[in-house]
N, C-alpha and C. Protein backbone atom coordinates (compact mmCIF):
# COMPACT_ATOMS: atom_id res chain seq x y z
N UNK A 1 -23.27 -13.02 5.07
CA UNK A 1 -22.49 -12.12 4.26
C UNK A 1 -22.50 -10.69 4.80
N UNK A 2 -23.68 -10.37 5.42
CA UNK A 2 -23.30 -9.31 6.00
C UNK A 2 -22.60 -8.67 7.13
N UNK A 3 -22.23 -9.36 7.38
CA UNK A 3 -21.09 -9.81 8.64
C UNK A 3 -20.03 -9.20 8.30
N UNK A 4 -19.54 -10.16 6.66
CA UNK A 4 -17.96 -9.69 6.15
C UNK A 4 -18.33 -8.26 5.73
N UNK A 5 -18.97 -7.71 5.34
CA UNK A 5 -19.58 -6.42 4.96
C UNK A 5 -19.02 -5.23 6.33
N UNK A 6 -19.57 -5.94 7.04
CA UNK A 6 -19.34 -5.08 8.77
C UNK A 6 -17.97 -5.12 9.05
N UNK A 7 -17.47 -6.14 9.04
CA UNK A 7 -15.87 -6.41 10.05
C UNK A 7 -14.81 -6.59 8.52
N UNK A 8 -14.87 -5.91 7.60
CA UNK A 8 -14.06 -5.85 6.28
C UNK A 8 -12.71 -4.87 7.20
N UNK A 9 -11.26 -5.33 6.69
CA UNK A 9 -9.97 -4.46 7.02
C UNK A 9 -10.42 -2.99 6.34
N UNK A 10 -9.33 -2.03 7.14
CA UNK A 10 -9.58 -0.83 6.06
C UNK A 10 -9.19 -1.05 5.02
N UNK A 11 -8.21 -1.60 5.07
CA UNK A 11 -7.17 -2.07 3.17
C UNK A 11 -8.65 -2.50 2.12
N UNK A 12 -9.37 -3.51 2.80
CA UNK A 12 -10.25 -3.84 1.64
C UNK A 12 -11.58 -2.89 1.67
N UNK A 13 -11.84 -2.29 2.24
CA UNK A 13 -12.67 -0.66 2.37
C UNK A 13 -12.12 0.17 1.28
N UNK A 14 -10.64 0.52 1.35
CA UNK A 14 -10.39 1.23 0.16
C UNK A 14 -9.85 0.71 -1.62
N UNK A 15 -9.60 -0.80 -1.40
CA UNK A 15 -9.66 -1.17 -2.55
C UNK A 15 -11.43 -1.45 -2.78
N UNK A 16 -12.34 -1.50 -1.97
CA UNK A 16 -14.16 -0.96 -2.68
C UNK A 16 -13.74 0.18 -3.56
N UNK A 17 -13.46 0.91 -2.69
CA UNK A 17 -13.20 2.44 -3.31
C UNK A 17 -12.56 2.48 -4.54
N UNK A 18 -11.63 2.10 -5.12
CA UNK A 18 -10.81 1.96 -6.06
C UNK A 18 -11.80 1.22 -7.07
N UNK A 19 -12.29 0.09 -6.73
CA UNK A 19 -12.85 -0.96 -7.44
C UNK A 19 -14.34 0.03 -8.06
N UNK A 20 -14.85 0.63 -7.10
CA UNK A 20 -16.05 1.38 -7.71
C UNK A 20 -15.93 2.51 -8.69
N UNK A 21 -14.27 3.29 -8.43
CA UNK A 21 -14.22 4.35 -9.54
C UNK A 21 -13.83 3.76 -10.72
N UNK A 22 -13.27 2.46 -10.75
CA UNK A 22 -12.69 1.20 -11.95
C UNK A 22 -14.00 1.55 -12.64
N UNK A 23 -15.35 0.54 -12.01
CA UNK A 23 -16.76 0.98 -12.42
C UNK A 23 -17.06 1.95 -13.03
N UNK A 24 -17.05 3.19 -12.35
CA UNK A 24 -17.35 4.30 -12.89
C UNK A 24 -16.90 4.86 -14.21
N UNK A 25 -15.91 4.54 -14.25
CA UNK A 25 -15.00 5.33 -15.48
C UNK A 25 -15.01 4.22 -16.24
N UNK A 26 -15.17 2.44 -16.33
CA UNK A 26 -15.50 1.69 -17.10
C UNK A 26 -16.90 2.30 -17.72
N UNK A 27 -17.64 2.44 -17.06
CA UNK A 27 -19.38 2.81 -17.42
C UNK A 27 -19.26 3.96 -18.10
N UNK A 28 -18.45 5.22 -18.22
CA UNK A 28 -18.79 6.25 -18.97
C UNK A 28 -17.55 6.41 -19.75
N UNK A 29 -17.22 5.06 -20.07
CA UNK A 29 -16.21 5.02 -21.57
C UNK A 29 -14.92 5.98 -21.33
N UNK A 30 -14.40 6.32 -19.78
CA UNK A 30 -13.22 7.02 -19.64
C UNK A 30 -11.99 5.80 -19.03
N UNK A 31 -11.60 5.43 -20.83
CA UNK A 31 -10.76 3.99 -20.35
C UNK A 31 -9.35 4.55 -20.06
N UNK A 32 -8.54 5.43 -20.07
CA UNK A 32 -7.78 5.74 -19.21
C UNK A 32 -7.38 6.49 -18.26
N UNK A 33 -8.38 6.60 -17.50
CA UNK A 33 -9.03 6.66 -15.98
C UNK A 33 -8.68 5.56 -15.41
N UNK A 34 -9.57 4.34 -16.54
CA UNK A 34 -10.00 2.83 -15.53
C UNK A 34 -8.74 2.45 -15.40
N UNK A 35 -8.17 3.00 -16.86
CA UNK A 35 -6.26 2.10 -16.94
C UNK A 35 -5.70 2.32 -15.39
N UNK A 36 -5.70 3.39 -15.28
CA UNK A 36 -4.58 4.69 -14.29
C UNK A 36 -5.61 4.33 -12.94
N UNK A 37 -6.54 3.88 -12.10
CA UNK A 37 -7.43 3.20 -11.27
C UNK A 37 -6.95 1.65 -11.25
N UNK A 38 -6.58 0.99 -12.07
CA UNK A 38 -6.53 0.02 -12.26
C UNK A 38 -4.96 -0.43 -11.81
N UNK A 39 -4.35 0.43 -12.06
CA UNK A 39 -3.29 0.33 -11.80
C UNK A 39 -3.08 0.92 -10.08
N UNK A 40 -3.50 1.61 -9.78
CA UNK A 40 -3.30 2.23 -8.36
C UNK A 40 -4.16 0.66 -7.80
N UNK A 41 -4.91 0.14 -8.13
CA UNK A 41 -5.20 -1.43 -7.56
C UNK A 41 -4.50 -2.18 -7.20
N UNK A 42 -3.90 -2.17 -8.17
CA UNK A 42 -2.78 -3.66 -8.38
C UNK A 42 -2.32 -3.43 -6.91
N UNK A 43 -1.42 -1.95 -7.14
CA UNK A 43 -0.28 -1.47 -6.17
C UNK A 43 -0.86 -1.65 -4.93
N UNK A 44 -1.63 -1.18 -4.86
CA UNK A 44 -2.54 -0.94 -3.28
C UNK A 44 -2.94 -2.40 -3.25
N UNK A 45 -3.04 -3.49 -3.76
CA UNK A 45 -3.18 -5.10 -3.10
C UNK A 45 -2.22 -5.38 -2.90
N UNK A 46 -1.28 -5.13 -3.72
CA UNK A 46 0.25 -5.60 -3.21
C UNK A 46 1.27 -5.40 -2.10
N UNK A 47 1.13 -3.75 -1.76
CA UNK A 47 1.28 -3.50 -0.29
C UNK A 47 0.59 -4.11 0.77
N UNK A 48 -1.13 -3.87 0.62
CA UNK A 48 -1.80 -4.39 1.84
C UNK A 48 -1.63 -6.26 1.75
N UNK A 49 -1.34 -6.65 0.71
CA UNK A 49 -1.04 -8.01 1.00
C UNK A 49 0.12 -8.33 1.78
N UNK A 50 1.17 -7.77 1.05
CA UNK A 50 2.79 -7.79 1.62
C UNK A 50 2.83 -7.01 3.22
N UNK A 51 2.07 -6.38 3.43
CA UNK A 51 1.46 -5.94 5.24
C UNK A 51 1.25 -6.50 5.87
N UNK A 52 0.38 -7.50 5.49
CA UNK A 52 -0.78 -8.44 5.83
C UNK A 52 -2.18 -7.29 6.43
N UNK A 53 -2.41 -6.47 5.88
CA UNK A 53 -3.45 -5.65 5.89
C UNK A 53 -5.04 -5.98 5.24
N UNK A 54 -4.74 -7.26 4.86
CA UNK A 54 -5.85 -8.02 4.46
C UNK A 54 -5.72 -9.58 4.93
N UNK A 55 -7.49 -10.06 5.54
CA UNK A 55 -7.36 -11.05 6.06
C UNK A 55 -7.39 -12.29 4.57
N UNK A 56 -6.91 -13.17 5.09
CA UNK A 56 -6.90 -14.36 3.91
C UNK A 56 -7.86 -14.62 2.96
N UNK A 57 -8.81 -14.61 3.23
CA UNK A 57 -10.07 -14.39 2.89
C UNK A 57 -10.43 -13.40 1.83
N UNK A 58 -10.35 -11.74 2.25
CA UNK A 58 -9.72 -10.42 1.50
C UNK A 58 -8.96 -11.10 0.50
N UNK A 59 -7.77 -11.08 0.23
CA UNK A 59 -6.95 -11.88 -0.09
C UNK A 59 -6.90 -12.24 -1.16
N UNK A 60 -7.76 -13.58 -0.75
CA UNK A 60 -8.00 -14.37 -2.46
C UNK A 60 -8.98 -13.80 -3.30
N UNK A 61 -10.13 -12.85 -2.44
CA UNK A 61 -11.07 -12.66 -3.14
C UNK A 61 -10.86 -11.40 -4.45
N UNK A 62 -9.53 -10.44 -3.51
CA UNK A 62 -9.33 -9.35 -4.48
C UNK A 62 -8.30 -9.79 -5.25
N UNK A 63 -7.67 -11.06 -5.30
CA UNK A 63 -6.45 -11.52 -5.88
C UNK A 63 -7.87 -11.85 -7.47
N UNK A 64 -9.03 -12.43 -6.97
CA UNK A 64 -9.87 -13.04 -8.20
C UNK A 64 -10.38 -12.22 -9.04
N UNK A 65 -10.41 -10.95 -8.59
CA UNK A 65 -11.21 -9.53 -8.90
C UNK A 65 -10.30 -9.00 -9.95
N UNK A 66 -8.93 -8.45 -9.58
CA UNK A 66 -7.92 -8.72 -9.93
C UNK A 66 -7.63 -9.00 -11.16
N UNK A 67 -7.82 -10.40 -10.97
CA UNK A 67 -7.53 -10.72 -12.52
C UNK A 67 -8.63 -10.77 -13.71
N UNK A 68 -9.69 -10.64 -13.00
CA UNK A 68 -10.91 -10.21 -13.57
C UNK A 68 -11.19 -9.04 -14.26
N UNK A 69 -10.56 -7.97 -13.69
CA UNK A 69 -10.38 -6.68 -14.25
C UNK A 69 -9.28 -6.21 -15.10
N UNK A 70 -8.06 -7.54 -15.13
CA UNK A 70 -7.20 -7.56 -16.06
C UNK A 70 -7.72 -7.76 -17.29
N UNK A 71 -8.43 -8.85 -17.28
CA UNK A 71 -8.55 -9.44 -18.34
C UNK A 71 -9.84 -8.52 -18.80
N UNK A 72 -10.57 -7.83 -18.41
CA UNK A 72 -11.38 -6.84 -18.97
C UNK A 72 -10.40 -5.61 -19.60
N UNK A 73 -9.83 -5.33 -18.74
CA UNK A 73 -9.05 -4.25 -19.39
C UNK A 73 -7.94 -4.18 -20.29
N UNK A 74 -7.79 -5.63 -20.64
CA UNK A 74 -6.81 -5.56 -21.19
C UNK A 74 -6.82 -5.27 -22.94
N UNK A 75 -6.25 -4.31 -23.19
CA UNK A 75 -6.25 -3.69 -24.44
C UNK A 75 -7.51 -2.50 -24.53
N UNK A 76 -7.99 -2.11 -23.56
CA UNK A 76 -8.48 -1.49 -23.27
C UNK A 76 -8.29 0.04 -22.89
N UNK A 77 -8.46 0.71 -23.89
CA UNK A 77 -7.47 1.97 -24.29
C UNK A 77 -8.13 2.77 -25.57
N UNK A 78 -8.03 4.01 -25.57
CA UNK A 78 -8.69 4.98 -26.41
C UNK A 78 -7.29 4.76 -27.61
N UNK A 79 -5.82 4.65 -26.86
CA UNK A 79 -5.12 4.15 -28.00
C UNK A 79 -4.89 3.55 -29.11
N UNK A 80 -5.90 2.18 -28.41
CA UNK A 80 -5.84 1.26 -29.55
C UNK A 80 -7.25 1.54 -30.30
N UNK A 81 -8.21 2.23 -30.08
CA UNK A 81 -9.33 2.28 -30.83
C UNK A 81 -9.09 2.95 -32.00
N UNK A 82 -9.94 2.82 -32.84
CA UNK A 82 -9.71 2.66 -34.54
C UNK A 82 -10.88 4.30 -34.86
N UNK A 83 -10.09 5.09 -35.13
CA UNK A 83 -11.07 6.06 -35.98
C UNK A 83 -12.16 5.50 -36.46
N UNK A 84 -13.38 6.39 -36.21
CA UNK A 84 -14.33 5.91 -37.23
C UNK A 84 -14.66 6.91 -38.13
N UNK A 85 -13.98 7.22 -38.87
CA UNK A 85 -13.81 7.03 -40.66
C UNK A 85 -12.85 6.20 -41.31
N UNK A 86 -12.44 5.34 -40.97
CA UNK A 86 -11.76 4.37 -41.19
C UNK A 86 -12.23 3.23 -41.67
């Protein structure tokens, strides 16, 4: 594994990057940050996919991540949160 660690594309170097400020701003409750991060994701896999700026491999793994972080985020929003005096 540390191999793919070493010889990773730049494309998947900077979706780390993306993926860790997702983290960050998930962890200190700034959910539309993660939204607006989350979204510069999507975009940025979709180019480096449609490039081929990621090897196959890359690929599926951030395609799994992906939807992993969809489905975390989804509804995930200071919008929809409920006053508390309510």
């Amino acid at each position: 594994m540390f191999w793919d660690k070493l010889f990773k594309s730049k494309a998947a170097s900077e979706m780390d990057r993306i993926i860790s400020r997702i983290d960050m701003n998930m962890s200190n409750n700034y959910k539309d940050a993660a939204q607006m991060n989350f979204a510069e994701l999507e975009k940025f896999f979709e180019e480096a996919a449609g490039k081929n700026g990621l090897k196959p491999s890359e690929k599926e793994s951030y395609g799994i991540a992906i939807d992993e972080y969809r489905a975390k985020l989804k509804g995930y929003s200071h919008k929809d949160q409920k006053p508390y005096w309510h």
